[in-house]
PDB file of N, CA and C in Angstrom:
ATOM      1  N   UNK A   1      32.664  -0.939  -3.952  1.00  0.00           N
ATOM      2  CA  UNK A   1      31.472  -1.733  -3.795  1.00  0.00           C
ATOM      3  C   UNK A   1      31.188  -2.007  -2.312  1.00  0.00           C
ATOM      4  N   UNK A   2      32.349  -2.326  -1.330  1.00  0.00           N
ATOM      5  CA  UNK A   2      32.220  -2.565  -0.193  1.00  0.00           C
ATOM      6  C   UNK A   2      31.494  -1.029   0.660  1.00  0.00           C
ATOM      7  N   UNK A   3      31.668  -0.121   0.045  1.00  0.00           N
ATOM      8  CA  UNK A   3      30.712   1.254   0.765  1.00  0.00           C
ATOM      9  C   UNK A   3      29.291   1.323   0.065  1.00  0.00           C
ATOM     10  N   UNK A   4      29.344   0.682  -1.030  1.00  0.00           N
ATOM     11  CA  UNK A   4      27.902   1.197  -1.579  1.00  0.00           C
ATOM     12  C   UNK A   4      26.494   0.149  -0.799  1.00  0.00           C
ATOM     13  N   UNK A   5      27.020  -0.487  -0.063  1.00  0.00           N
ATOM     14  CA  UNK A   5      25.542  -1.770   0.712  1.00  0.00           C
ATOM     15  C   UNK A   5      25.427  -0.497   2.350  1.00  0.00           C
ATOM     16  N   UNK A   6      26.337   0.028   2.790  1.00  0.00           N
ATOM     17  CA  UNK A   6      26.396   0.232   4.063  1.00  0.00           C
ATOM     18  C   UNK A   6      25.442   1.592   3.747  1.00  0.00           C
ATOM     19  N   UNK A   7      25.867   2.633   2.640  1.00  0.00           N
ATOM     20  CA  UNK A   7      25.318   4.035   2.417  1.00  0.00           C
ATOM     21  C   UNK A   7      23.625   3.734   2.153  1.00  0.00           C
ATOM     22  N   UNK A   8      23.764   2.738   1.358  1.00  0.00           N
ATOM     23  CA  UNK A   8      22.223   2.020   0.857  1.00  0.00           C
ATOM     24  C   UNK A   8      21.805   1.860   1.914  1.00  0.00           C
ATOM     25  N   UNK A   9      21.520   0.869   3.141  1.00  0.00           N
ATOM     26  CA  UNK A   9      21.142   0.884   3.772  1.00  0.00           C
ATOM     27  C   UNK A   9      21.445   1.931   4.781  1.00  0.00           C
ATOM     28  N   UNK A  10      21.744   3.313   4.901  1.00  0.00           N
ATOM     29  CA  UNK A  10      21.603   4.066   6.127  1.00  0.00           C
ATOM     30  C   UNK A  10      20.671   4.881   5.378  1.00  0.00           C
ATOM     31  N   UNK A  11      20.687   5.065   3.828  1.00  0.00           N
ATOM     32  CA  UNK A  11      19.471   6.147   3.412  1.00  0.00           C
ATOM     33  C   UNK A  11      18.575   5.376   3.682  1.00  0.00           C
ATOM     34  N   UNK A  12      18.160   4.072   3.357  1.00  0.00           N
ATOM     35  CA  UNK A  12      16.895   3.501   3.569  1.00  0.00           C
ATOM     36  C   UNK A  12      16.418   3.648   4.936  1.00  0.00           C
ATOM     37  N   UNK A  13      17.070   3.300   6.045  1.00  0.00           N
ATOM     38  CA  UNK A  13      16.756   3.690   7.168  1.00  0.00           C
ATOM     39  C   UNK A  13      15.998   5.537   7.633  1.00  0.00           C
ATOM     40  N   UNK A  14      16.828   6.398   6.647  1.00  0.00           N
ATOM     41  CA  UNK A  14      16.682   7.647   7.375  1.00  0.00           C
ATOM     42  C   UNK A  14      15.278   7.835   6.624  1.00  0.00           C
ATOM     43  N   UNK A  15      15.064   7.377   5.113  1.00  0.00           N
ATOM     44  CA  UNK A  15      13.992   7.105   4.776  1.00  0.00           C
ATOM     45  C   UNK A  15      12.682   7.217   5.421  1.00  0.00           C
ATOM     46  N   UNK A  16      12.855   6.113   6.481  1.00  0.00           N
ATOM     47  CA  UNK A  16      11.556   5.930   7.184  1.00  0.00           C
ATOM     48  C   UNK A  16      11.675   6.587   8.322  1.00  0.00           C
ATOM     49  N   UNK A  17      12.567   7.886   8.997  1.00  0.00           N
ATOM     50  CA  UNK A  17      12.134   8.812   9.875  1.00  0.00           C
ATOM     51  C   UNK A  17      10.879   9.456   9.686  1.00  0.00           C
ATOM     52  N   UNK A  18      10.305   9.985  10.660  1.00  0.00           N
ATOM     53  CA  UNK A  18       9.499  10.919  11.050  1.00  0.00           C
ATOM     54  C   UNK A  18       9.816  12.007  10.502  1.00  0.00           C
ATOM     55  N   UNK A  19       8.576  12.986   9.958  1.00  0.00           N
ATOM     56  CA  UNK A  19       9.082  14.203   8.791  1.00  0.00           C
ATOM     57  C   UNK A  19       8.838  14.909   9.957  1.00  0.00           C
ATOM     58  N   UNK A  20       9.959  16.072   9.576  1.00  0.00           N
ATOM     59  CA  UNK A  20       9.463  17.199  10.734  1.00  0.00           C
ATOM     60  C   UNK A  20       8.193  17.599  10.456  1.00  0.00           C
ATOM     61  N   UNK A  21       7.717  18.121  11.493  1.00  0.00           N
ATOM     62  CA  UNK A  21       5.920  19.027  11.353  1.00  0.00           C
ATOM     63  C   UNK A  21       6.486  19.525   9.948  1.00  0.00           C
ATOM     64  N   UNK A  22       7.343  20.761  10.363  1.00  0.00           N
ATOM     65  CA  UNK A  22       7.591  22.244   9.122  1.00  0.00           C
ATOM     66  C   UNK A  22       7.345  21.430   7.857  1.00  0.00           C
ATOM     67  N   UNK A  23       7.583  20.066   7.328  1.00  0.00           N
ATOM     68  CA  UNK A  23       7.685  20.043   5.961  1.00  0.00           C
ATOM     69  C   UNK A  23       6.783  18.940   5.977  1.00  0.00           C
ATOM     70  N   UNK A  24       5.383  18.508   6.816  1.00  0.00           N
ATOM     71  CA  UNK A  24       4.517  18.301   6.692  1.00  0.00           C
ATOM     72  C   UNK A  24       3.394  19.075   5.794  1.00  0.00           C
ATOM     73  N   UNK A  25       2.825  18.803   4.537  1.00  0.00           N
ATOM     74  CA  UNK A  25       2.085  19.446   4.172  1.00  0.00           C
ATOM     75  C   UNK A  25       0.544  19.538   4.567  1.00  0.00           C
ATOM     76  N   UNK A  26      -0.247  20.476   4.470  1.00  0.00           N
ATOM     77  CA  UNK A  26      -1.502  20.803   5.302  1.00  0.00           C
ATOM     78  C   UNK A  26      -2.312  19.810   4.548  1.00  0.00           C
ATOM     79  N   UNK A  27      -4.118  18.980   4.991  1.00  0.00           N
ATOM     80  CA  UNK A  27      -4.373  18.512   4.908  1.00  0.00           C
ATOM     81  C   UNK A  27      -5.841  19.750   3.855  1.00  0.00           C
ATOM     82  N   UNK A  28      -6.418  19.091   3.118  1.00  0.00           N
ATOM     83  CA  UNK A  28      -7.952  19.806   3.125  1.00  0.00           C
ATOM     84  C   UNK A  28      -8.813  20.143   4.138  1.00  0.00           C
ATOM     85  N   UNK A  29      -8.916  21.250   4.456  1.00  0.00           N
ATOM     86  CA  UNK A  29     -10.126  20.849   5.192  1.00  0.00           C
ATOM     87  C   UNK A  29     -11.092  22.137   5.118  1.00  0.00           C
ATOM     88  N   UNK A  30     -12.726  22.095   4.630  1.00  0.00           N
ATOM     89  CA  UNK A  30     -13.339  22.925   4.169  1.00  0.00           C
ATOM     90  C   UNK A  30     -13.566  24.446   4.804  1.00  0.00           C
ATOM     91  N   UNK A  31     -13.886  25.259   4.197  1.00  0.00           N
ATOM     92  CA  UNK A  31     -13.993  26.820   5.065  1.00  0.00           C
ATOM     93  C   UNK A  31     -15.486  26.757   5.399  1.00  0.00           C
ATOM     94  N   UNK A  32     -16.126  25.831   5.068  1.00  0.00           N
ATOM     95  CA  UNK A  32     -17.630  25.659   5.885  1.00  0.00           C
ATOM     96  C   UNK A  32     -18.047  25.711   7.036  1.00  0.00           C
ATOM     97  N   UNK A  33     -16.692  24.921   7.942  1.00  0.00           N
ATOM     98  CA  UNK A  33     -17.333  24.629   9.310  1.00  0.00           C
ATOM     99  C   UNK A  33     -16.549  25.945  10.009  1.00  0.00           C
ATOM    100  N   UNK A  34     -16.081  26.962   9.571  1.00  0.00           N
ATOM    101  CA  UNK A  34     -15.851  28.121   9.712  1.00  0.00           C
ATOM    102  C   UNK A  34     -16.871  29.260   9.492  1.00  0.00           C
ATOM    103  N   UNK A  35     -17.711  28.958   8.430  1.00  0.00           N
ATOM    104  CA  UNK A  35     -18.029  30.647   7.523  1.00  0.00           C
ATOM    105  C   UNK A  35     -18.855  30.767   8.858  1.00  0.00           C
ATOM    106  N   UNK A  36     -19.851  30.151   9.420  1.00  0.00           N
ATOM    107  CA  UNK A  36     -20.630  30.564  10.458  1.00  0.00           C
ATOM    108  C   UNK A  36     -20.721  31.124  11.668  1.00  0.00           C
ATOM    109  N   UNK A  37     -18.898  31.288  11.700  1.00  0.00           N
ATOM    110  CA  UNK A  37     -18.872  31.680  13.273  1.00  0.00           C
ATOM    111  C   UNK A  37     -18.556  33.414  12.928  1.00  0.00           C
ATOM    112  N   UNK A  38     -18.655  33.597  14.368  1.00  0.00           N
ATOM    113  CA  UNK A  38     -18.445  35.281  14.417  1.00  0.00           C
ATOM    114  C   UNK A  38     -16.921  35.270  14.296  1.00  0.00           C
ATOM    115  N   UNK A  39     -16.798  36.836  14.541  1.00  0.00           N
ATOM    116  CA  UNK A  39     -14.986  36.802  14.448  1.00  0.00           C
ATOM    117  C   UNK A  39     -14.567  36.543  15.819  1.00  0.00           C
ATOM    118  N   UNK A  40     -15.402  36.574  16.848  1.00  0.00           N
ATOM    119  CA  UNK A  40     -14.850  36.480  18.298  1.00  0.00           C
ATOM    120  C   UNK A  40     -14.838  34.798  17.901  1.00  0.00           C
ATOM    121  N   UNK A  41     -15.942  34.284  18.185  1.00  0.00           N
ATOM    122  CA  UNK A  41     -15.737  32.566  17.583  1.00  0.00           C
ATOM    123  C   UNK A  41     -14.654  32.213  17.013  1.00  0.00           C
ATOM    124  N   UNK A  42     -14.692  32.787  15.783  1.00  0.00           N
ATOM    125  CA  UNK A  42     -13.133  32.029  14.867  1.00  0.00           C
ATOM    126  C   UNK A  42     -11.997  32.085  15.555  1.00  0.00           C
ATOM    127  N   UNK A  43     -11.962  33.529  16.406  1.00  0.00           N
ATOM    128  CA  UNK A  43     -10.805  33.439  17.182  1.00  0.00           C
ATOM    129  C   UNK A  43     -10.306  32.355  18.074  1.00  0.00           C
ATOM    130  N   UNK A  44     -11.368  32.343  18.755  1.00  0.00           N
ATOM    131  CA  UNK A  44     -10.914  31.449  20.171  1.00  0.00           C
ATOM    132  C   UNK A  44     -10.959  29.841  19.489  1.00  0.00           C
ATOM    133  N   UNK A  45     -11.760  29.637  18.297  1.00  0.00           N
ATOM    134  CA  UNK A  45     -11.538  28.547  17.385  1.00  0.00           C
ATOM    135  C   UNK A  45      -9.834  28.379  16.985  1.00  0.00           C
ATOM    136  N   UNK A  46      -9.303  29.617  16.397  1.00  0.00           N
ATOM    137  CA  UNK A  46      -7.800  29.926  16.476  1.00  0.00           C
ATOM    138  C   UNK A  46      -7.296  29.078  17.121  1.00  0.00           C
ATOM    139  N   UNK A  47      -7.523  29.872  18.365  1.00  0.00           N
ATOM    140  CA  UNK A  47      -6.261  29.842  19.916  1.00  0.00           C
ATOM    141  C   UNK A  47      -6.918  28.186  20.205  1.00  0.00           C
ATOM    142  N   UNK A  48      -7.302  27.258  20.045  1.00  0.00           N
ATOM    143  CA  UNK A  48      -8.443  26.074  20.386  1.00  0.00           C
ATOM    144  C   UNK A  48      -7.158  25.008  19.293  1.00  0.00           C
ATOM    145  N   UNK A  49      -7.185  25.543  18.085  1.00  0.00           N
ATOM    146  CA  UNK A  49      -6.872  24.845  17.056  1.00  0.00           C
ATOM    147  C   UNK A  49      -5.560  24.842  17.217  1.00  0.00           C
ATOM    148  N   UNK A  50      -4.932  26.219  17.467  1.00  0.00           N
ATOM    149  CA  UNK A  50      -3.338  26.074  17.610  1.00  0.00           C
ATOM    150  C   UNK A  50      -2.803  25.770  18.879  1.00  0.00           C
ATOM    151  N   UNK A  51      -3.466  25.424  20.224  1.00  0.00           N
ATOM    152  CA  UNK A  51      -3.049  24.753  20.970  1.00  0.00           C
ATOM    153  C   UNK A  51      -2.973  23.290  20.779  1.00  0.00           C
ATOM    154  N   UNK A  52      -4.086  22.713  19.606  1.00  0.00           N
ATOM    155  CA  UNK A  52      -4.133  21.555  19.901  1.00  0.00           C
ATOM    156  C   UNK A  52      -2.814  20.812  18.905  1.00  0.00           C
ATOM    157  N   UNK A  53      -2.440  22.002  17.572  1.00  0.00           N
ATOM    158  CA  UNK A  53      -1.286  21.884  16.534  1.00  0.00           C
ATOM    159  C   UNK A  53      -0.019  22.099  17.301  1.00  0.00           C
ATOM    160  N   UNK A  54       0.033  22.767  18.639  1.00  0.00           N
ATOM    161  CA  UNK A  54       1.683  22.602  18.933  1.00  0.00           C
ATOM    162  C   UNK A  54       1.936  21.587  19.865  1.00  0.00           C
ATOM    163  N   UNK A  55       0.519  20.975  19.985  1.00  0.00           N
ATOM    164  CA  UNK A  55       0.698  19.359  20.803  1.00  0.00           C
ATOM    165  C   UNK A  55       1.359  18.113  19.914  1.00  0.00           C
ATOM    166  N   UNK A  56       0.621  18.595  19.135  1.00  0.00           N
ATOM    167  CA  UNK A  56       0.809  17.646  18.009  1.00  0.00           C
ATOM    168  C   UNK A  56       2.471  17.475  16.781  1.00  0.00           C
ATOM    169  N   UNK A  57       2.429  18.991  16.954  1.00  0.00           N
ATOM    170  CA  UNK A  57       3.922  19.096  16.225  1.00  0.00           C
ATOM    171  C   UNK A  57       4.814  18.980  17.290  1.00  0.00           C
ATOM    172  N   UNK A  58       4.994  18.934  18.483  1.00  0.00           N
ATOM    173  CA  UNK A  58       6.227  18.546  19.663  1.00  0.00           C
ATOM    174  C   UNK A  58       6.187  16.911  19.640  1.00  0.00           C
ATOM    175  N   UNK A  59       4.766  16.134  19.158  1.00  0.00           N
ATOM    176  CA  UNK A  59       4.651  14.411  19.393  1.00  0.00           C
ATOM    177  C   UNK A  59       5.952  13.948  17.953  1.00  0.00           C
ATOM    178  N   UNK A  60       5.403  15.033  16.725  1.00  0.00           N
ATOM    179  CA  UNK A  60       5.862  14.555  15.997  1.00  0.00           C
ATOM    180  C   UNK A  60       7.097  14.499  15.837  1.00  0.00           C
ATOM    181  N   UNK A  61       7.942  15.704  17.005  1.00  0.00           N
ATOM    182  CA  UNK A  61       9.298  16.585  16.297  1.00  0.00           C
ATOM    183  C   UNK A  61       9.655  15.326  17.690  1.00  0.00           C
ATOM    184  N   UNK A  62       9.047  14.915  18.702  1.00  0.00           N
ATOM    185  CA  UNK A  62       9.379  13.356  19.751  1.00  0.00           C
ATOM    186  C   UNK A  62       9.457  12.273  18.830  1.00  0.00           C
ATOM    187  N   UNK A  63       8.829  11.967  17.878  1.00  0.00           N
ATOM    188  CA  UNK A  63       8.779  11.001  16.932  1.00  0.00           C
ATOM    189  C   UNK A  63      10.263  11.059  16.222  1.00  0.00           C
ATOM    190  N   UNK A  64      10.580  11.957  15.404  1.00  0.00           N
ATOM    191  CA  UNK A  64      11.202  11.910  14.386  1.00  0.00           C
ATOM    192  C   UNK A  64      13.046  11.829  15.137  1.00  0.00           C
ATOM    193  N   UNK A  65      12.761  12.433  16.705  1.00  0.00           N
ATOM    194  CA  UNK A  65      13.734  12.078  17.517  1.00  0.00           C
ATOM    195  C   UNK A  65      14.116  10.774  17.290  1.00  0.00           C
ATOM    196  N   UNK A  66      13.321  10.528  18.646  1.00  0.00           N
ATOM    197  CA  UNK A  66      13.543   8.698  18.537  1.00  0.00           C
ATOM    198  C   UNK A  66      13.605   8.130  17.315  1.00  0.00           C
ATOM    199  N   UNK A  67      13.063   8.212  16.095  1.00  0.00           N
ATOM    200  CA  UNK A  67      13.434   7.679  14.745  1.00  0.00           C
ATOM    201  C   UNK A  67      14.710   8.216  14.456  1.00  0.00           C
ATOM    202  N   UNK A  68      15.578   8.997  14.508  1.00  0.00           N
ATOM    203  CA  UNK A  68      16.840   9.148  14.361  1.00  0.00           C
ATOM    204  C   UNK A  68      17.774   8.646  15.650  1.00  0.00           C
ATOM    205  N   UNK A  69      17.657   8.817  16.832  1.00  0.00           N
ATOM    206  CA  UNK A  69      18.074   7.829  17.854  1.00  0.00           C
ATOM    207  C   UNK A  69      18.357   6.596  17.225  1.00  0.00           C
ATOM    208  N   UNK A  70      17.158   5.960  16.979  1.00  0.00           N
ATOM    209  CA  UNK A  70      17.127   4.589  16.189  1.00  0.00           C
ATOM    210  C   UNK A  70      18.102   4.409  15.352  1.00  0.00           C
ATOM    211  N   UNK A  71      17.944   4.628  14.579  1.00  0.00           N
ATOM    212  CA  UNK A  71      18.785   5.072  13.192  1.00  0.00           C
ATOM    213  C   UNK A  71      20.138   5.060  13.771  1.00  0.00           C
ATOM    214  N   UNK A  72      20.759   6.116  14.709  1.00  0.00           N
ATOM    215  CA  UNK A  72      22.037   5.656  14.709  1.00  0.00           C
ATOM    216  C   UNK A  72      22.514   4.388  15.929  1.00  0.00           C
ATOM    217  N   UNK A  73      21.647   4.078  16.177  1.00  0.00           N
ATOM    218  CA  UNK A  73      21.687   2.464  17.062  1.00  0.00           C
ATOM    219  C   UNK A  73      21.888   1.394  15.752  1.00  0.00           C
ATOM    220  N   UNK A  74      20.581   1.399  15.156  1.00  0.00           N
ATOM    221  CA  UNK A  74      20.838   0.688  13.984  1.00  0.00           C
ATOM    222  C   UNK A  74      22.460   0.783  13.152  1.00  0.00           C
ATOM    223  N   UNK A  75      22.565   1.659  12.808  1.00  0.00           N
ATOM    224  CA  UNK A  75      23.402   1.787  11.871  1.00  0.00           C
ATOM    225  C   UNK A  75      25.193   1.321  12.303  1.00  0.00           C
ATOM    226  N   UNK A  76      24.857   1.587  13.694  1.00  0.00           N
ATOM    227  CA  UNK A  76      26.320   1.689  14.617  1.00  0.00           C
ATOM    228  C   UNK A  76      26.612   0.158  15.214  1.00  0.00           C
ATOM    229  N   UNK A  77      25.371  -0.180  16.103  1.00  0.00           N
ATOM    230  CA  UNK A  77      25.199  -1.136  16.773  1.00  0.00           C
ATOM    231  C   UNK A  77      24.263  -2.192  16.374  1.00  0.00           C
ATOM    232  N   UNK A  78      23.353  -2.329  16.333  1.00  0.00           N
ATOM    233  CA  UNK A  78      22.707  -3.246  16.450  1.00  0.00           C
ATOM    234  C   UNK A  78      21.266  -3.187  15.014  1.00  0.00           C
ATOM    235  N   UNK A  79      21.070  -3.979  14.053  1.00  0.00           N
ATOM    236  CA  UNK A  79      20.357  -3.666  12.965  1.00  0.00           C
ATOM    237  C   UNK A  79      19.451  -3.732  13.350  1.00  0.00           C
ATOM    238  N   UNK A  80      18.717  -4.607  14.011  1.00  0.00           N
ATOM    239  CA  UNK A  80      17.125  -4.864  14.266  1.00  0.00           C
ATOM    240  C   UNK A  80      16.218  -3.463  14.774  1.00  0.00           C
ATOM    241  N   UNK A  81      17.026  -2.943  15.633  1.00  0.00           N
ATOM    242  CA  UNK A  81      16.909  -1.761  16.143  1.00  0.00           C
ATOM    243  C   UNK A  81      15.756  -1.287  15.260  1.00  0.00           C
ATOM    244  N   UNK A  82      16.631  -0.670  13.729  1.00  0.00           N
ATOM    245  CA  UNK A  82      15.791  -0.249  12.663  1.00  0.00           C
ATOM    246  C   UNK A  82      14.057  -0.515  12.462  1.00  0.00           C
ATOM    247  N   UNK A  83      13.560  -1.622  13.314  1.00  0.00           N
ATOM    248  CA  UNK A  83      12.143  -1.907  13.255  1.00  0.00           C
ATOM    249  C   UNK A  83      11.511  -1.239  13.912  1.00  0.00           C
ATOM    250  N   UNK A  84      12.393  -0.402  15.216  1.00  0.00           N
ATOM    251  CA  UNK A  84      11.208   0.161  15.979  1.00  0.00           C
ATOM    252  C   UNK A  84      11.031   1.917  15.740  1.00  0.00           C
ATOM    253  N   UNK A  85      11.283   2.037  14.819  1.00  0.00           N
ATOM    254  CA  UNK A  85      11.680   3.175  13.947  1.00  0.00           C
ATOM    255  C   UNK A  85      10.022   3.542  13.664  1.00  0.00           C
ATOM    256  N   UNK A  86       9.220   4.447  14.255  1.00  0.00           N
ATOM    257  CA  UNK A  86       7.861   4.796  14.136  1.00  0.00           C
ATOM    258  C   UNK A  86       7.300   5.509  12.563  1.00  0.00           C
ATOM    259  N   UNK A  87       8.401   6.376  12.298  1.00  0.00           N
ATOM    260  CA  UNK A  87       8.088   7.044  10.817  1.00  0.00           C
ATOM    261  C   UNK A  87       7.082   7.622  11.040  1.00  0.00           C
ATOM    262  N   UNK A  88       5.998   8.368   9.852  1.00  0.00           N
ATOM    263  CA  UNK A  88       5.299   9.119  10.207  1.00  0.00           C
ATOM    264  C   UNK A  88       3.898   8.044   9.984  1.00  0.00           C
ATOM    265  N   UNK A  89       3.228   8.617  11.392  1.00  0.00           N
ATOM    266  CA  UNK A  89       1.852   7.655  11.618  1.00  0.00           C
ATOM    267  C   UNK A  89       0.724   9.142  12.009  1.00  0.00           C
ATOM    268  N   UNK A  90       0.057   8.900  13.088  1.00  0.00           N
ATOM    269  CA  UNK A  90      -1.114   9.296  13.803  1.00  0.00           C
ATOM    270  C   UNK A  90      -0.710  10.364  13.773  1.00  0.00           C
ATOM    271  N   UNK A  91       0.569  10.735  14.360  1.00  0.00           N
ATOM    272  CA  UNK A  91       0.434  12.180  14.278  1.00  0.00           C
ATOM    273  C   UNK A  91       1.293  13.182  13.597  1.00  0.00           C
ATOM    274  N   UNK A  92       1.783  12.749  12.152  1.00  0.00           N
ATOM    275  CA  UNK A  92       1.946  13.202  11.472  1.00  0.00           C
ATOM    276  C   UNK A  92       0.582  13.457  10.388  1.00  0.00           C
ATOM    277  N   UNK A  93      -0.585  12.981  10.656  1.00  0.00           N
ATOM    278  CA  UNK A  93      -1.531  12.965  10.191  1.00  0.00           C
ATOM    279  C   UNK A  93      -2.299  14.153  10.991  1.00  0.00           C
ATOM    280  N   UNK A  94      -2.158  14.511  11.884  1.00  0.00           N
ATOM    281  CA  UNK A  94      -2.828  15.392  12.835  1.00  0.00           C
ATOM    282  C   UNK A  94      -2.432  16.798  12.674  1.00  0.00           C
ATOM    283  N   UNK A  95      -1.422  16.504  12.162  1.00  0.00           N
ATOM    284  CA  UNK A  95      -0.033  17.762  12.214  1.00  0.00           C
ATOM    285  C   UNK A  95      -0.806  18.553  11.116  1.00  0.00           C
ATOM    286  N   UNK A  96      -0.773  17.476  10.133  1.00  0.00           N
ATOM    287  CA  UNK A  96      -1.241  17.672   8.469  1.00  0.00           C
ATOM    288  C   UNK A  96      -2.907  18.775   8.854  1.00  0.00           C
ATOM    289  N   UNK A  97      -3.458  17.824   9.654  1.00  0.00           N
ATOM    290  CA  UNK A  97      -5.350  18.283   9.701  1.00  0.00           C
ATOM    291  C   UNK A  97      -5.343  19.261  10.225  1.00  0.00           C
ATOM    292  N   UNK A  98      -4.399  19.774  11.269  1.00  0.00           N
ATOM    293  CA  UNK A  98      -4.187  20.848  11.982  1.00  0.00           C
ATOM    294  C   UNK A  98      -3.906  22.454  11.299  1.00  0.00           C
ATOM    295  N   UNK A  99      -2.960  21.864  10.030  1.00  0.00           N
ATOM    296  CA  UNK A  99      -2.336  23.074   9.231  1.00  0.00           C
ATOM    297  C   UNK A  99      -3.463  23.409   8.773  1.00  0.00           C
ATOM    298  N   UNK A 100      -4.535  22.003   7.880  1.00  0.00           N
ATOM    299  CA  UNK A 100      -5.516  22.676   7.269  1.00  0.00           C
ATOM    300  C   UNK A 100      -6.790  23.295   7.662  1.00  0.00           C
ATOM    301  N   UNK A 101      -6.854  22.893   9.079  1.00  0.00           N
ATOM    302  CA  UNK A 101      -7.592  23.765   9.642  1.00  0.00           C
ATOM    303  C   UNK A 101      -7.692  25.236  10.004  1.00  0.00           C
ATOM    304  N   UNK A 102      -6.393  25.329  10.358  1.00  0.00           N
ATOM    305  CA  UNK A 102      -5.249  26.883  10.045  1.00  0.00           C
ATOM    306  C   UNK A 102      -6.000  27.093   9.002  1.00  0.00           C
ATOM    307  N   UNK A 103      -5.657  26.732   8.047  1.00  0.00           N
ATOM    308  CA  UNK A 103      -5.647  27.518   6.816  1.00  0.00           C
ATOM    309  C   UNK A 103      -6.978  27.814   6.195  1.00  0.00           C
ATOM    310  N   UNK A 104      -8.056  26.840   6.811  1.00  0.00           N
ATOM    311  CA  UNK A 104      -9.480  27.487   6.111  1.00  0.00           C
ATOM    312  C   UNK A 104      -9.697  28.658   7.268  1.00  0.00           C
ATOM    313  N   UNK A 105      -9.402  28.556   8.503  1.00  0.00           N
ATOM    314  CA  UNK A 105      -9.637  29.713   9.362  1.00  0.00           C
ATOM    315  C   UNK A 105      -8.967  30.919   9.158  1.00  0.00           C
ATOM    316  N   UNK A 106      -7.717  30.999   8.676  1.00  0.00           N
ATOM    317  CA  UNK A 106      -7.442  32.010   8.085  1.00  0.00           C
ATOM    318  C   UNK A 106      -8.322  32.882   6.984  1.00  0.00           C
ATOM    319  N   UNK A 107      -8.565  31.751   6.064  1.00  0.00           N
ATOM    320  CA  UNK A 107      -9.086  31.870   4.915  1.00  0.00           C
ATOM    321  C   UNK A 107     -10.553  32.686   5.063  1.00  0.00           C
ATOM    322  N   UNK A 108     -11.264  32.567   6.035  1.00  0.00           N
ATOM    323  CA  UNK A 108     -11.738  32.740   6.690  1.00  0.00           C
ATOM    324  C   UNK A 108     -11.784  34.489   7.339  1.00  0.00           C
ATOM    325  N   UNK A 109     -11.147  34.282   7.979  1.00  0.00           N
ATOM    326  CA  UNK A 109     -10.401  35.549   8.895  1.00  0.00           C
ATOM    327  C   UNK A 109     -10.465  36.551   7.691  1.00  0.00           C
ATOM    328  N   UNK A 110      -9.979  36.311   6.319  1.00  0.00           N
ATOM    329  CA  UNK A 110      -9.615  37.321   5.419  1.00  0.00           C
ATOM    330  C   UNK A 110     -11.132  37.626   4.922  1.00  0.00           C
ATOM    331  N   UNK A 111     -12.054  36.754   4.458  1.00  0.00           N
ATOM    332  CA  UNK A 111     -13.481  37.307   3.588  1.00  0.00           C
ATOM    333  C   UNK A 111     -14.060  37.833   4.975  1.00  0.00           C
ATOM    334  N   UNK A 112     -13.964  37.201   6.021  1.00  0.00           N
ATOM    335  CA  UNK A 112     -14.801  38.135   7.279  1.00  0.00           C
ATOM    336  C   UNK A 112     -14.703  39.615   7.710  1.00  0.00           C
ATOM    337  N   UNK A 113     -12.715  39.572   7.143  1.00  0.00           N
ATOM    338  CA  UNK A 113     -12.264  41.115   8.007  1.00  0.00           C
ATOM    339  C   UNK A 113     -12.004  41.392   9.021  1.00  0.00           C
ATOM    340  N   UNK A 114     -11.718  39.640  10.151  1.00  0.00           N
ATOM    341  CA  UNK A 114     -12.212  39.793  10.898  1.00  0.00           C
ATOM    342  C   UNK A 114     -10.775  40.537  11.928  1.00  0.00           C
ATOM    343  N   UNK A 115      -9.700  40.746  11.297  1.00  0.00           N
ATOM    344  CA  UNK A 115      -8.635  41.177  11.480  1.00  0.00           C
ATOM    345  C   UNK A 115      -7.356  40.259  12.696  1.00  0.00           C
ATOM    346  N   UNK A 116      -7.692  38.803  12.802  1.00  0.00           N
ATOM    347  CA  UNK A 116      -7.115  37.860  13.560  1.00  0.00           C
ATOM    348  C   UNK A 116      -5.634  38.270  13.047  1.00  0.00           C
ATOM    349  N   UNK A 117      -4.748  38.404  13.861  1.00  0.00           N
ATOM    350  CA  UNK A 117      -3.121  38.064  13.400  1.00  0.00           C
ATOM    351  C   UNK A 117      -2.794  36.507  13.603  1.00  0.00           C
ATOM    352  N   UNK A 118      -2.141  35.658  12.497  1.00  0.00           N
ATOM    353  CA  UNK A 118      -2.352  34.521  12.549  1.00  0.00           C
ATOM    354  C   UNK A 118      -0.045  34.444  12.409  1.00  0.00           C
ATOM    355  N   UNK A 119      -0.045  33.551  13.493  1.00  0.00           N
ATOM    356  CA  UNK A 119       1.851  33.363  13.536  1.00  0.00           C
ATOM    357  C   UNK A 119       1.841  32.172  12.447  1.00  0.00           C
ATOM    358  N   UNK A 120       3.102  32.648  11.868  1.00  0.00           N
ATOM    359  CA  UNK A 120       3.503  31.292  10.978  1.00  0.00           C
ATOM    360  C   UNK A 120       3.528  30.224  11.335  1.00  0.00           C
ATOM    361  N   UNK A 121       3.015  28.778  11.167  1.00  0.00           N
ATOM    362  CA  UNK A 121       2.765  27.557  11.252  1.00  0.00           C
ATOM    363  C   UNK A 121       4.268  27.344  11.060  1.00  0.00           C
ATOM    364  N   UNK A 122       5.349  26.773  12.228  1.00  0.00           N
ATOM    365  CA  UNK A 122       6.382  26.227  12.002  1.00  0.00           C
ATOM    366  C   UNK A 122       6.616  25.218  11.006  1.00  0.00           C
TER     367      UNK A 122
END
């Protein structure tokens, strides 16, 4: 009994880490504000979109750091610690809008033909 309060509270803690990007799931987002562009457009829409997704997945994969930092401060040293534990906020939300933007531009890319090579979304 004396191990089962300490394990309880370190899952609850890891709980509220920051999800990595990778197992962030993509958000909706329509193939409308796509169908209109050319294939040179969609492209540089691409390279536009996935610069702004590996900003966003390095804030988050900084996030989920420091939320495990935390975590073992908390757990080792000091409990309160555990409050400043960010979890997933702003830009795990970005991460999300980002994939799905990927993904109608892809979506995209394929009824156009427009022959974009698109890298796997970490």
């Amino acid at each position: 009994m004396k191990f089962v309060l300490p394990i309880a509270v370190t899952a609850a803690m890891l709980a509220g880490c920051a999800t990595p990007p990778k197992d962030i799931a993509p958000s909706y987002v329509s193939t409308g504000l796509y169908q209109n562009l050319s294939c040179n457009q969609l492209r540089a829409e691409a390279e536009s979109v996935s610069a702004r997704a590996a900003a966003a997945f390095g804030q988050q994969s900084k996030n989920r750091s420091q939320d495990a930092a935390m975590t073992g401060v908390a757990i080792i040293l000091f409990w309160p610690a555990a409050f400043f534990m960010k979890g997933d906020g702003a830009a795990a939300a970005e991460v999300a809008r980002f994939k799905g933007e990927m993904q109608a531009i892809e979506q995209v890319n394929r009824v156009k033909n427009c022959g974009i090579q698109f890298a796997p979304i970490a």
